[in-house]
N, C-alpha and C. Protein backbone atom coordinates (compact mmCIF):
# COMPACT_ATOMS: atom_id res chain seq x y z
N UNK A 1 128.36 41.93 24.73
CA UNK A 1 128.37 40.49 24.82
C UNK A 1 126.98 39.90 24.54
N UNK A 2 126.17 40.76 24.99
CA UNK A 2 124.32 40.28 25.18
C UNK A 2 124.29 40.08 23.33
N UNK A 3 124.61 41.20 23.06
CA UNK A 3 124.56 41.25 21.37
C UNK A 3 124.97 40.36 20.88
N UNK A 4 126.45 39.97 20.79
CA UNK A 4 126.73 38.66 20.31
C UNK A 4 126.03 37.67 20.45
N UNK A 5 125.62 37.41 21.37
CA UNK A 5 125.09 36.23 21.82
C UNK A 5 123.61 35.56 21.01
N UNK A 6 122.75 36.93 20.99
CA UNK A 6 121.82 37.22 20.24
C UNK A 6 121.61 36.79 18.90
N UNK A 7 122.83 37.28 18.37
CA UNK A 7 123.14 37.18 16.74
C UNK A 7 123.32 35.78 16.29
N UNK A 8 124.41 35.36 17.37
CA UNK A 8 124.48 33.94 17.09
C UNK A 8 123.29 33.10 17.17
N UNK A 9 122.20 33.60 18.31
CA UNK A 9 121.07 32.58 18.17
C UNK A 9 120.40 32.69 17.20
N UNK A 10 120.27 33.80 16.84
CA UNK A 10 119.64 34.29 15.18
C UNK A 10 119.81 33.84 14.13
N UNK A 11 121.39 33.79 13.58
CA UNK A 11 122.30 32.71 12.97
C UNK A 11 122.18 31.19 13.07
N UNK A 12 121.79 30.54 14.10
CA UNK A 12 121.38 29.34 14.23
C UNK A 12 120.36 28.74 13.97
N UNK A 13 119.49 29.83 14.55
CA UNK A 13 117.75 29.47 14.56
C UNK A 13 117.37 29.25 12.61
N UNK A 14 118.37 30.50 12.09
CA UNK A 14 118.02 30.82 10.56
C UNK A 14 118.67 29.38 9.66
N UNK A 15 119.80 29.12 10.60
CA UNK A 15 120.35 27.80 9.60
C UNK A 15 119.60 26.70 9.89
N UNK A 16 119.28 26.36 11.19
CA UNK A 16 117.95 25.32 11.60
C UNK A 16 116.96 25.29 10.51
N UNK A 17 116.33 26.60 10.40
CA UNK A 17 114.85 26.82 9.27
C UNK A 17 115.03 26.07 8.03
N UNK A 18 116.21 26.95 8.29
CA UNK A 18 116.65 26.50 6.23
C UNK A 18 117.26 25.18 6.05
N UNK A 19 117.84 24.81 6.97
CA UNK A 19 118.42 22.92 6.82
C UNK A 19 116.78 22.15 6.61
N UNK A 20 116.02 22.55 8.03
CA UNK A 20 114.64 21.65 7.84
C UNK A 20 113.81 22.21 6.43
N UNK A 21 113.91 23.43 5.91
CA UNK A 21 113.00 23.67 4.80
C UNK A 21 113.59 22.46 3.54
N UNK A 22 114.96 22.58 3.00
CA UNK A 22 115.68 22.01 2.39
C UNK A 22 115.46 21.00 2.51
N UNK A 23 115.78 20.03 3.34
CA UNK A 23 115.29 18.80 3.76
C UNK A 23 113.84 18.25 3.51
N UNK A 24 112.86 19.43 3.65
CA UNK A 24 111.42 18.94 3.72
C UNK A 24 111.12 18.95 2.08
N UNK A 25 112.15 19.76 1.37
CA UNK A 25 111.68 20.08 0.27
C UNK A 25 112.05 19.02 -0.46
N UNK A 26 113.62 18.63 -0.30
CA UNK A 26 113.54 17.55 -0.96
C UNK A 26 113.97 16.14 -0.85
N UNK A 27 112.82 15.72 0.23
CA UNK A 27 112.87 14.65 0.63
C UNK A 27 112.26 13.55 -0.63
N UNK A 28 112.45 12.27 -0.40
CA UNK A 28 111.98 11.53 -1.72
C UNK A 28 110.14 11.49 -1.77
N UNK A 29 109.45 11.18 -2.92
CA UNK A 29 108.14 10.74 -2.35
C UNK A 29 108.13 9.02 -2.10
N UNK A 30 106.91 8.95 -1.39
CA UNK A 30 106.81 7.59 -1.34
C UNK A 30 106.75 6.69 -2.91
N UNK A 31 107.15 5.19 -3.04
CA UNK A 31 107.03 4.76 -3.74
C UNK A 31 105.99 4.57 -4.48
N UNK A 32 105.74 4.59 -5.84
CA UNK A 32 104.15 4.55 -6.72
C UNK A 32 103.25 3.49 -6.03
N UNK A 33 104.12 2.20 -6.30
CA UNK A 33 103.23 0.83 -5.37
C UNK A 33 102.19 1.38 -4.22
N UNK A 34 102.82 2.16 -3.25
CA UNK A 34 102.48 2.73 -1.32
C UNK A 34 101.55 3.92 -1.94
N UNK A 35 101.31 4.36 -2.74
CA UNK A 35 100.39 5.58 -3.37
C UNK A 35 99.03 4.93 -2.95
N UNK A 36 97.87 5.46 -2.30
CA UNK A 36 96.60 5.30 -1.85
C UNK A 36 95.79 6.55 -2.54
N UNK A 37 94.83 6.55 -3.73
CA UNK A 37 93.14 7.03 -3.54
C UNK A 37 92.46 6.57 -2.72
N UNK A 38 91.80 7.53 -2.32
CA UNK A 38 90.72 7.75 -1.77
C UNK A 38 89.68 7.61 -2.32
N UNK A 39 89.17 6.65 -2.42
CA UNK A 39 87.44 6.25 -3.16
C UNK A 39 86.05 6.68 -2.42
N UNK A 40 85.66 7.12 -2.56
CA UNK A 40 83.83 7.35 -2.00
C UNK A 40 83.08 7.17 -2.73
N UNK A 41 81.83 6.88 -2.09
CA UNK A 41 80.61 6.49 -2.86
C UNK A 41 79.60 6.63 -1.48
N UNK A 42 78.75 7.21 -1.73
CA UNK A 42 77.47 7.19 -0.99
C UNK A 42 78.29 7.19 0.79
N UNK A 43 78.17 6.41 1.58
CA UNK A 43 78.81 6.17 2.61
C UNK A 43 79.79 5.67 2.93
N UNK A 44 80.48 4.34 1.98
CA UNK A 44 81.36 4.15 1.94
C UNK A 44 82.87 4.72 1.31
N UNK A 45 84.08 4.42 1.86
CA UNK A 45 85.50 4.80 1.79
C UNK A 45 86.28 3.83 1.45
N UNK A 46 87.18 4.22 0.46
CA UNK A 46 88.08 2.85 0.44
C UNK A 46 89.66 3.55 -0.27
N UNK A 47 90.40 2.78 0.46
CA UNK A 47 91.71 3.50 -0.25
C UNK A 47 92.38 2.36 -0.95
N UNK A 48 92.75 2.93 -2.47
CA UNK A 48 92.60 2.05 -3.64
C UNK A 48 94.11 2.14 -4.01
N UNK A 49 95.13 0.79 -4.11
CA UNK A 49 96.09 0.92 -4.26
C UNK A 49 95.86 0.31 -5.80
N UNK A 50 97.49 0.96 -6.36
CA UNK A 50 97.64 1.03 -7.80
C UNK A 50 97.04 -0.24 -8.23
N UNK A 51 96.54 -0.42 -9.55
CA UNK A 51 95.94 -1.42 -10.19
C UNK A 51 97.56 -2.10 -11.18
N UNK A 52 98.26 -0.64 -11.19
CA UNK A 52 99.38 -1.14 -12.18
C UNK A 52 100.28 -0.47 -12.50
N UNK A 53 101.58 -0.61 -11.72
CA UNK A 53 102.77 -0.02 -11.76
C UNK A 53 104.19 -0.73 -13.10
N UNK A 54 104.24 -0.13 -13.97
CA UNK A 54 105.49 -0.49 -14.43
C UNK A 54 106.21 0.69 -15.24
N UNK A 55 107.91 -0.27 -15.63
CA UNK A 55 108.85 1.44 -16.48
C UNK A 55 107.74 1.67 -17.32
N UNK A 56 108.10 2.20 -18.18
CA UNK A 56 107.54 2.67 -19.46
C UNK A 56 108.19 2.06 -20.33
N UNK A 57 107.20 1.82 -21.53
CA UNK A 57 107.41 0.88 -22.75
C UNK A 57 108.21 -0.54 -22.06
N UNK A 58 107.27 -1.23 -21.13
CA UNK A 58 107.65 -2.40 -20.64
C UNK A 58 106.29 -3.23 -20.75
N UNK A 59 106.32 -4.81 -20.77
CA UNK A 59 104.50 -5.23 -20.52
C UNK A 59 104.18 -4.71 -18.84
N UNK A 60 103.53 -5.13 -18.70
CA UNK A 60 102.93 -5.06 -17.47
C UNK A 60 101.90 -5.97 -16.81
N UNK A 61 102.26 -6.32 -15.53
CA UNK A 61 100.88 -7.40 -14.89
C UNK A 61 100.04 -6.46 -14.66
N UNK A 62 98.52 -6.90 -15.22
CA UNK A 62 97.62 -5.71 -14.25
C UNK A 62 96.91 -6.97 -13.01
N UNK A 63 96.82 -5.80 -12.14
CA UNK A 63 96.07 -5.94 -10.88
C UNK A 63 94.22 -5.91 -10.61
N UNK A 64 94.27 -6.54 -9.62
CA UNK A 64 92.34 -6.47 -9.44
C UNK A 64 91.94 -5.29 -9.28
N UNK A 65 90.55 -5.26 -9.80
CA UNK A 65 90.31 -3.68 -9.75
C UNK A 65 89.27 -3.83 -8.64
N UNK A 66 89.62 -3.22 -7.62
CA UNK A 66 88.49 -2.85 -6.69
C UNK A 66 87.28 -2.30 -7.23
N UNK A 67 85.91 -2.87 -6.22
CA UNK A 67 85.16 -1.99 -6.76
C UNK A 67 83.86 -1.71 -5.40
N UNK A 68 82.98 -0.68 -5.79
CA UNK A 68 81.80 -0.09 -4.96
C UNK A 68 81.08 0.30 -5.37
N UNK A 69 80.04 0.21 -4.66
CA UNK A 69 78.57 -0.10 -5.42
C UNK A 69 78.41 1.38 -5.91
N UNK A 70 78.14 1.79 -7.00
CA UNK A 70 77.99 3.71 -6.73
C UNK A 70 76.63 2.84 -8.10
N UNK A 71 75.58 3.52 -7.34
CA UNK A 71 74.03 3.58 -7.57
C UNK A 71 73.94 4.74 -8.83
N UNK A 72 73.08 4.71 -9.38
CA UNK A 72 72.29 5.75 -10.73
C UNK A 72 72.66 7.29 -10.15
N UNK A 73 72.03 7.22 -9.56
CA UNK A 73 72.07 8.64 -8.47
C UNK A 73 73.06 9.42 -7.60
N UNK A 74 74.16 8.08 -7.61
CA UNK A 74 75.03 8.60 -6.58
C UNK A 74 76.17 9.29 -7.55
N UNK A 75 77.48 9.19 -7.05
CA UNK A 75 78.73 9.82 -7.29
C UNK A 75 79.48 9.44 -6.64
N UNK A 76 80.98 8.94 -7.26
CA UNK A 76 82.24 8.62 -7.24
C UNK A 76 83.03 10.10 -6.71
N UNK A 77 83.66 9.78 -5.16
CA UNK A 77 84.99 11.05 -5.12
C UNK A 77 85.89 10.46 -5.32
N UNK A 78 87.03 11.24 -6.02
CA UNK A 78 88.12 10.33 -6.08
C UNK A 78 89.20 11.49 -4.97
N UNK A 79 89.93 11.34 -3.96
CA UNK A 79 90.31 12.20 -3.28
C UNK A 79 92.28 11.38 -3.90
N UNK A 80 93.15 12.36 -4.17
CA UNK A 80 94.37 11.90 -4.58
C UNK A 80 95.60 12.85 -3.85
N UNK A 81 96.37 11.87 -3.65
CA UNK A 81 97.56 12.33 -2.67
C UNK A 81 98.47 13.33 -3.73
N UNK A 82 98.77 14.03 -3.13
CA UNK A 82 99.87 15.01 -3.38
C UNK A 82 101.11 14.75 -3.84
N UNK A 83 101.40 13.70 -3.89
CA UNK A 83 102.36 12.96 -5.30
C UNK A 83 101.81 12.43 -6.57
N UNK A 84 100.42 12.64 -6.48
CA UNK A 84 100.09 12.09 -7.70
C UNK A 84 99.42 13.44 -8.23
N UNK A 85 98.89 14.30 -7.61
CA UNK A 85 98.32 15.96 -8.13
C UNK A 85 99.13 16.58 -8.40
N UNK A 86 100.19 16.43 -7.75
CA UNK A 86 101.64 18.16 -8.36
C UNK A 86 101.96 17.24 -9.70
N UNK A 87 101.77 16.00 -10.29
CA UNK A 87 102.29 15.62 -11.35
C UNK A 87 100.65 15.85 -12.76
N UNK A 88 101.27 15.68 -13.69
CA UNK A 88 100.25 16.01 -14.49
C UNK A 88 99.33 14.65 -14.29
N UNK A 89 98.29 14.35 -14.97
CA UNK A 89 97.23 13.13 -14.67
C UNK A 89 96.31 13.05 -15.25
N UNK A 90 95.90 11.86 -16.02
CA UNK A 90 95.24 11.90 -16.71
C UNK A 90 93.50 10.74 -15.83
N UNK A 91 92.36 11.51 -16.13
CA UNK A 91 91.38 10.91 -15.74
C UNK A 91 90.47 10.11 -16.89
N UNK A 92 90.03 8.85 -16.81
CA UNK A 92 89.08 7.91 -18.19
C UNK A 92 88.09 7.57 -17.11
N UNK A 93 86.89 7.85 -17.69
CA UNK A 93 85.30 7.61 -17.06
C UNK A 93 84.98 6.71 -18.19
N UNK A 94 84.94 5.02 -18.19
CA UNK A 94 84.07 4.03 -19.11
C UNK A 94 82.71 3.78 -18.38
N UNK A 95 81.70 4.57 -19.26
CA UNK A 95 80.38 3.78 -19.00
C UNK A 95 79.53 2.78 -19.79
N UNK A 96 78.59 2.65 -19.28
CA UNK A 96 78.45 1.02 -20.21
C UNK A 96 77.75 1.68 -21.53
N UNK A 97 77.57 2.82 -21.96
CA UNK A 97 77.19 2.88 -23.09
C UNK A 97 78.65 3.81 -23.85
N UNK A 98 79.31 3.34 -24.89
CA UNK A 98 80.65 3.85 -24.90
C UNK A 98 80.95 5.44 -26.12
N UNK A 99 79.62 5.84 -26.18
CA UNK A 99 79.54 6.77 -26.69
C UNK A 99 79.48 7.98 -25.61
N UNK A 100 79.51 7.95 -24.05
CA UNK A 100 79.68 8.35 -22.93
C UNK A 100 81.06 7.95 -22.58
N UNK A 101 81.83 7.52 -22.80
CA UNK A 101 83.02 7.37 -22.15
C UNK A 101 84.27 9.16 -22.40
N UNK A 102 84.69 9.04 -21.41
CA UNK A 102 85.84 10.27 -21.71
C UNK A 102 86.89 10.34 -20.88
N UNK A 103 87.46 11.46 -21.31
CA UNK A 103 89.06 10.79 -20.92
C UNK A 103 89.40 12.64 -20.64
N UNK A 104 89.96 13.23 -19.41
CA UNK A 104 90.12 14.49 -18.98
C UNK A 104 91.56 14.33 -18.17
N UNK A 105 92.35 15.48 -19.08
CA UNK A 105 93.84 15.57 -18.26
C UNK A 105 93.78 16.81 -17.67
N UNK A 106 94.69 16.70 -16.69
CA UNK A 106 94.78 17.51 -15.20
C UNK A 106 96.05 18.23 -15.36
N UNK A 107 96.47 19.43 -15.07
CA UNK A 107 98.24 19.91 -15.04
C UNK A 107 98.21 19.21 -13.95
N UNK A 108 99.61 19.64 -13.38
CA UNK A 108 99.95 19.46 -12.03
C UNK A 108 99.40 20.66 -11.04
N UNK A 109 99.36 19.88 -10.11
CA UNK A 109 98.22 21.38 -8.93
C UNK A 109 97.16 21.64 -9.27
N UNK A 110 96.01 21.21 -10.07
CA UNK A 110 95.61 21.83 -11.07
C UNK A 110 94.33 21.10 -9.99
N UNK A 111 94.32 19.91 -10.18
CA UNK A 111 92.99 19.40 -9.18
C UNK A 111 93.24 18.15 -8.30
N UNK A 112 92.76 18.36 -6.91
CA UNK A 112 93.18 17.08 -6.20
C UNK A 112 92.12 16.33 -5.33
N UNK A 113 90.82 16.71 -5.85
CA UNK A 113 89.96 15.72 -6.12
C UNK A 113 89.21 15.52 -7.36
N UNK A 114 88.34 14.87 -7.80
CA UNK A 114 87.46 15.05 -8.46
C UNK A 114 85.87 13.69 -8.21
N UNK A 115 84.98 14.56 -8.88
CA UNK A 115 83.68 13.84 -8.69
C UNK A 115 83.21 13.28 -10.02
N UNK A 116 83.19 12.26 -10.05
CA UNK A 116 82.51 11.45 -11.11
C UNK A 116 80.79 10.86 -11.03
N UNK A 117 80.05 11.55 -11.46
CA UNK A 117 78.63 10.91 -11.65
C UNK A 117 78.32 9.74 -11.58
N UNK A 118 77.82 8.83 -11.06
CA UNK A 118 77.26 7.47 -11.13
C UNK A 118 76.76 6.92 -12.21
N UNK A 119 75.68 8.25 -13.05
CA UNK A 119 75.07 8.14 -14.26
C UNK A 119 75.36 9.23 -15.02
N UNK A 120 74.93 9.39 -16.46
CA UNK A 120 74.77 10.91 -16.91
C UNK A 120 73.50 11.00 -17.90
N UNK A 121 72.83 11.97 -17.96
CA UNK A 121 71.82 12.40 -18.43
C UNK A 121 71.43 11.75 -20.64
N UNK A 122 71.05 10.85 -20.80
CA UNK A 122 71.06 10.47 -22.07
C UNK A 122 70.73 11.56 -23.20
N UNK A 123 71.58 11.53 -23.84
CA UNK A 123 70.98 12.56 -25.00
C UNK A 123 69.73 12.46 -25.92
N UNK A 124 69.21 11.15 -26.03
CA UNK A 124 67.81 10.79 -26.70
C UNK A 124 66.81 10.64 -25.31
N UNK A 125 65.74 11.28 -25.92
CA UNK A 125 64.80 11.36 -24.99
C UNK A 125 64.47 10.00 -24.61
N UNK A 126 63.82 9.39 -23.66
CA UNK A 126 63.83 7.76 -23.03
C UNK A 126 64.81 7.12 -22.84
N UNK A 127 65.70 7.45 -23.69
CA UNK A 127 67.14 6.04 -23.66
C UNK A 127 67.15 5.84 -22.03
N UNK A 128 68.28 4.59 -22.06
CA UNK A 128 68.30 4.67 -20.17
C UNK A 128 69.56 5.42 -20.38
N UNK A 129 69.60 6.13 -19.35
CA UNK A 129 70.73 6.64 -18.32
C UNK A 129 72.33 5.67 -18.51
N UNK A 130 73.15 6.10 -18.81
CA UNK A 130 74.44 5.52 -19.05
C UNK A 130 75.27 5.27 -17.64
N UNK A 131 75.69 4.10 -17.26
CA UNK A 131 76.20 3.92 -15.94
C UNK A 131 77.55 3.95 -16.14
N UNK A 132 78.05 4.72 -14.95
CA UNK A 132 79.67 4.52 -14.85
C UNK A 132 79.67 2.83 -14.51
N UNK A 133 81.18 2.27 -15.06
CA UNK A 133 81.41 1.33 -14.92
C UNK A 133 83.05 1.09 -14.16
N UNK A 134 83.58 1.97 -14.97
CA UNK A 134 85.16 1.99 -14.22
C UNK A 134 85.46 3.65 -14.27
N UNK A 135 86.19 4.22 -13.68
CA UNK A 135 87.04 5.09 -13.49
C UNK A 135 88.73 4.82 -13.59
N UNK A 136 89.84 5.14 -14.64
CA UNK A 136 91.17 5.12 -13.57
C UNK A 136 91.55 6.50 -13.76
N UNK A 137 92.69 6.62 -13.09
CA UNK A 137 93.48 7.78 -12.95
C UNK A 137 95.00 6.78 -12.98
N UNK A 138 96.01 7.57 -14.22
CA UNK A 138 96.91 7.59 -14.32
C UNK A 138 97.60 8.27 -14.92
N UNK A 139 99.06 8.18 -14.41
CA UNK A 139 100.15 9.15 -14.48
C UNK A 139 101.32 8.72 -14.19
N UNK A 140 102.59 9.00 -14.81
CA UNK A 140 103.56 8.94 -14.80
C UNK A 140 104.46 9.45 -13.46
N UNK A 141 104.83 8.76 -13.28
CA UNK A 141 106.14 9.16 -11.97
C UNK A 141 107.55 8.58 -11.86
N UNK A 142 108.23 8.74 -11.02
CA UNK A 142 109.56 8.06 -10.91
C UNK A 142 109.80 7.15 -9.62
N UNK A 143 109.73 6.18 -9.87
CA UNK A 143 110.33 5.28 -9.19
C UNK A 143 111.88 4.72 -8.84
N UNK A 144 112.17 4.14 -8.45
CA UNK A 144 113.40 2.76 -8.40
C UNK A 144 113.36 1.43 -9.07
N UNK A 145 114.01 1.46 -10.16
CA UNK A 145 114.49 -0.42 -10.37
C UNK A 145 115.30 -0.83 -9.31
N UNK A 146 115.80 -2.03 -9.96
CA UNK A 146 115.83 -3.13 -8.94
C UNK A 146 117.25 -2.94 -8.66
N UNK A 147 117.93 -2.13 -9.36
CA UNK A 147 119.49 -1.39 -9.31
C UNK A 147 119.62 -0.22 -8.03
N UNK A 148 118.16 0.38 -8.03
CA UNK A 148 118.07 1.19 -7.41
C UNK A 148 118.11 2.70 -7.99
N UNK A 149 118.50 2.30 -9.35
CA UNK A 149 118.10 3.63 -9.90
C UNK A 149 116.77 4.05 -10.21
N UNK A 150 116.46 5.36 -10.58
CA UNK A 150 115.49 6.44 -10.66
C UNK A 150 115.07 5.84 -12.33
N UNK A 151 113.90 5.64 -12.67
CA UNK A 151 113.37 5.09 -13.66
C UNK A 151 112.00 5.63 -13.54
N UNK A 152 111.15 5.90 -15.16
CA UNK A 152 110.22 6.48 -15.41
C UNK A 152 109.17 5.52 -14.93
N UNK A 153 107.82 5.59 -14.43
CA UNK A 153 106.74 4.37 -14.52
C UNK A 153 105.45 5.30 -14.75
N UNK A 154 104.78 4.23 -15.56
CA UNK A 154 103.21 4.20 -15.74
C UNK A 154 102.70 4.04 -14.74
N UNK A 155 101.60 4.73 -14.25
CA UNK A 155 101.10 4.11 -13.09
C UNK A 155 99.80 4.25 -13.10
N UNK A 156 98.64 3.31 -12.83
CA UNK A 156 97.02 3.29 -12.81
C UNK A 156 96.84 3.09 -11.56
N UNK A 157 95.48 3.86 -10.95
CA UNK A 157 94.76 3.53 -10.20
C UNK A 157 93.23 2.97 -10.98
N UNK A 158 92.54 1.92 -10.24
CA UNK A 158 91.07 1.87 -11.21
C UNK A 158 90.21 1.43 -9.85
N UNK A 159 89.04 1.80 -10.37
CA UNK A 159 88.22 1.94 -9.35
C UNK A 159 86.32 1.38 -10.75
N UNK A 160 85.64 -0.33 -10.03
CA UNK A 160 85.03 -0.22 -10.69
C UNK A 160 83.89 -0.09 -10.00
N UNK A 161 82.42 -0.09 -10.59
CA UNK A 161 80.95 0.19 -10.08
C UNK A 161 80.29 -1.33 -10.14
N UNK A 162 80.31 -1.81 -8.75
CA UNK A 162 79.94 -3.14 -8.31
C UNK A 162 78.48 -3.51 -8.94
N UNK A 163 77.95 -2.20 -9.48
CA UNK A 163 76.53 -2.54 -9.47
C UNK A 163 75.66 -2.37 -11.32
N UNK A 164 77.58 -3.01 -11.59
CA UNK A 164 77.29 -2.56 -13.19
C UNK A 164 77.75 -3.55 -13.64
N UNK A 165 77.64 -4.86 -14.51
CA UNK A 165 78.73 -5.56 -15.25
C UNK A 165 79.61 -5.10 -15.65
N UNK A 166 81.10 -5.61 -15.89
CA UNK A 166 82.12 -5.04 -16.77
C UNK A 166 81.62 -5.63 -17.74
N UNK A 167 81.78 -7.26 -18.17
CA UNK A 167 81.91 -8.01 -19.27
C UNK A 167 80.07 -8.49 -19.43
N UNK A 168 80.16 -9.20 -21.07
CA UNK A 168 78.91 -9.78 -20.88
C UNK A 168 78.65 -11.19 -20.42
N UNK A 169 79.76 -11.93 -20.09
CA UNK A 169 80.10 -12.66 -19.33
C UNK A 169 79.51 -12.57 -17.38
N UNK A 170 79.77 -11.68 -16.96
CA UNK A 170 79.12 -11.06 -15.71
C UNK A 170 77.85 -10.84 -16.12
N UNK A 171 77.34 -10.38 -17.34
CA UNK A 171 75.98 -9.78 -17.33
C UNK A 171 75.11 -11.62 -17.41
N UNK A 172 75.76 -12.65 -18.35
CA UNK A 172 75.01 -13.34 -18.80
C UNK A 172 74.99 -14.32 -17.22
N UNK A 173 75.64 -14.12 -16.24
CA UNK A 173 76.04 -14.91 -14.83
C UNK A 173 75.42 -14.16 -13.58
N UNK A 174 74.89 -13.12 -13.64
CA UNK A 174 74.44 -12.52 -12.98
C UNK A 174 72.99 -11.80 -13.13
């Protein structure tokens, strides 16, 4: 009887595991919109929601781009959630001199942070130092329309350097 009894808890405990593994496995992810980076710079933190969610091959509103001061010297972390790393991802570094700009894709799993330089080293001797100006990271995921179905989206995060003009508009105002 002890035996039976045993087996059955064994039997239970094993269907428990495997209902919660199943379950954990494939639960939905959060929506692209609710997706948070992790921004750093020097001391400060900031968690950077999408700049710009839409389907694919649709227009799109873009959003304000946050930004933080990241100095000559310093460095940008970009720390990214685990719905946006198991998917492939693409990274664009614009600095203000655009012969420095580049653009680095990620598999999935592949990296789930990365560090971006503040400056980078000029290739002509004297020139100045090329400043980051924006960073995004984007990638494709699946969302919900408004039906509620499963639909493809673009999705950006951007992150800019407070201590750089974007436009020459900012440069000629500041």
């Amino acid at each position: 009887m002890q035996i039976l009894a045993l087996l059955t808890t064994v039997v239970i405990v094993i269907a428990v595991v495997y209902l919660a593994q199943t379950w954990w496995n494939n639960r939905p992810d959060p929506a692209p919109k609710d997706l948070r980076l992790t921004a750093t710079a020097g001391e400060r933190s900031e968690e950077i929601a999408p700049y710009m969610v839409c389907e694919v091959n649709t227009d799109c509103a873009e959003g304000e781009v946050p930004t933080l001061p990241i100095g000559e010297d310093d460095a940008l972390t970009l720390d990214l959630p685990e719905p946006i790393y198991d998917h492939d991802w693409t990274l664009l570094t614009i600095y203000d001199d655009p012969a420095y700009n580049d653009t680095r894709n990620f598999g999935g799993n592949e990296q789930e942070s990365v560090t971006i330089p503040g400056s980078l080293d000029p290739t002509e001797e004297g020139a100045p130092r090329p400043r980051l100006m924006v960073v995004e990271v984007n990638t494709a995921l699946i969302d919900r329309d408004a039906e509620g179905n499963e639909t493809p989206v673009a999705a950006v995060w951007s992150v800019g350097n407070s201590e750089v003009p974007t436009t020459d508009a900012e440069s000629a105002e500041g």
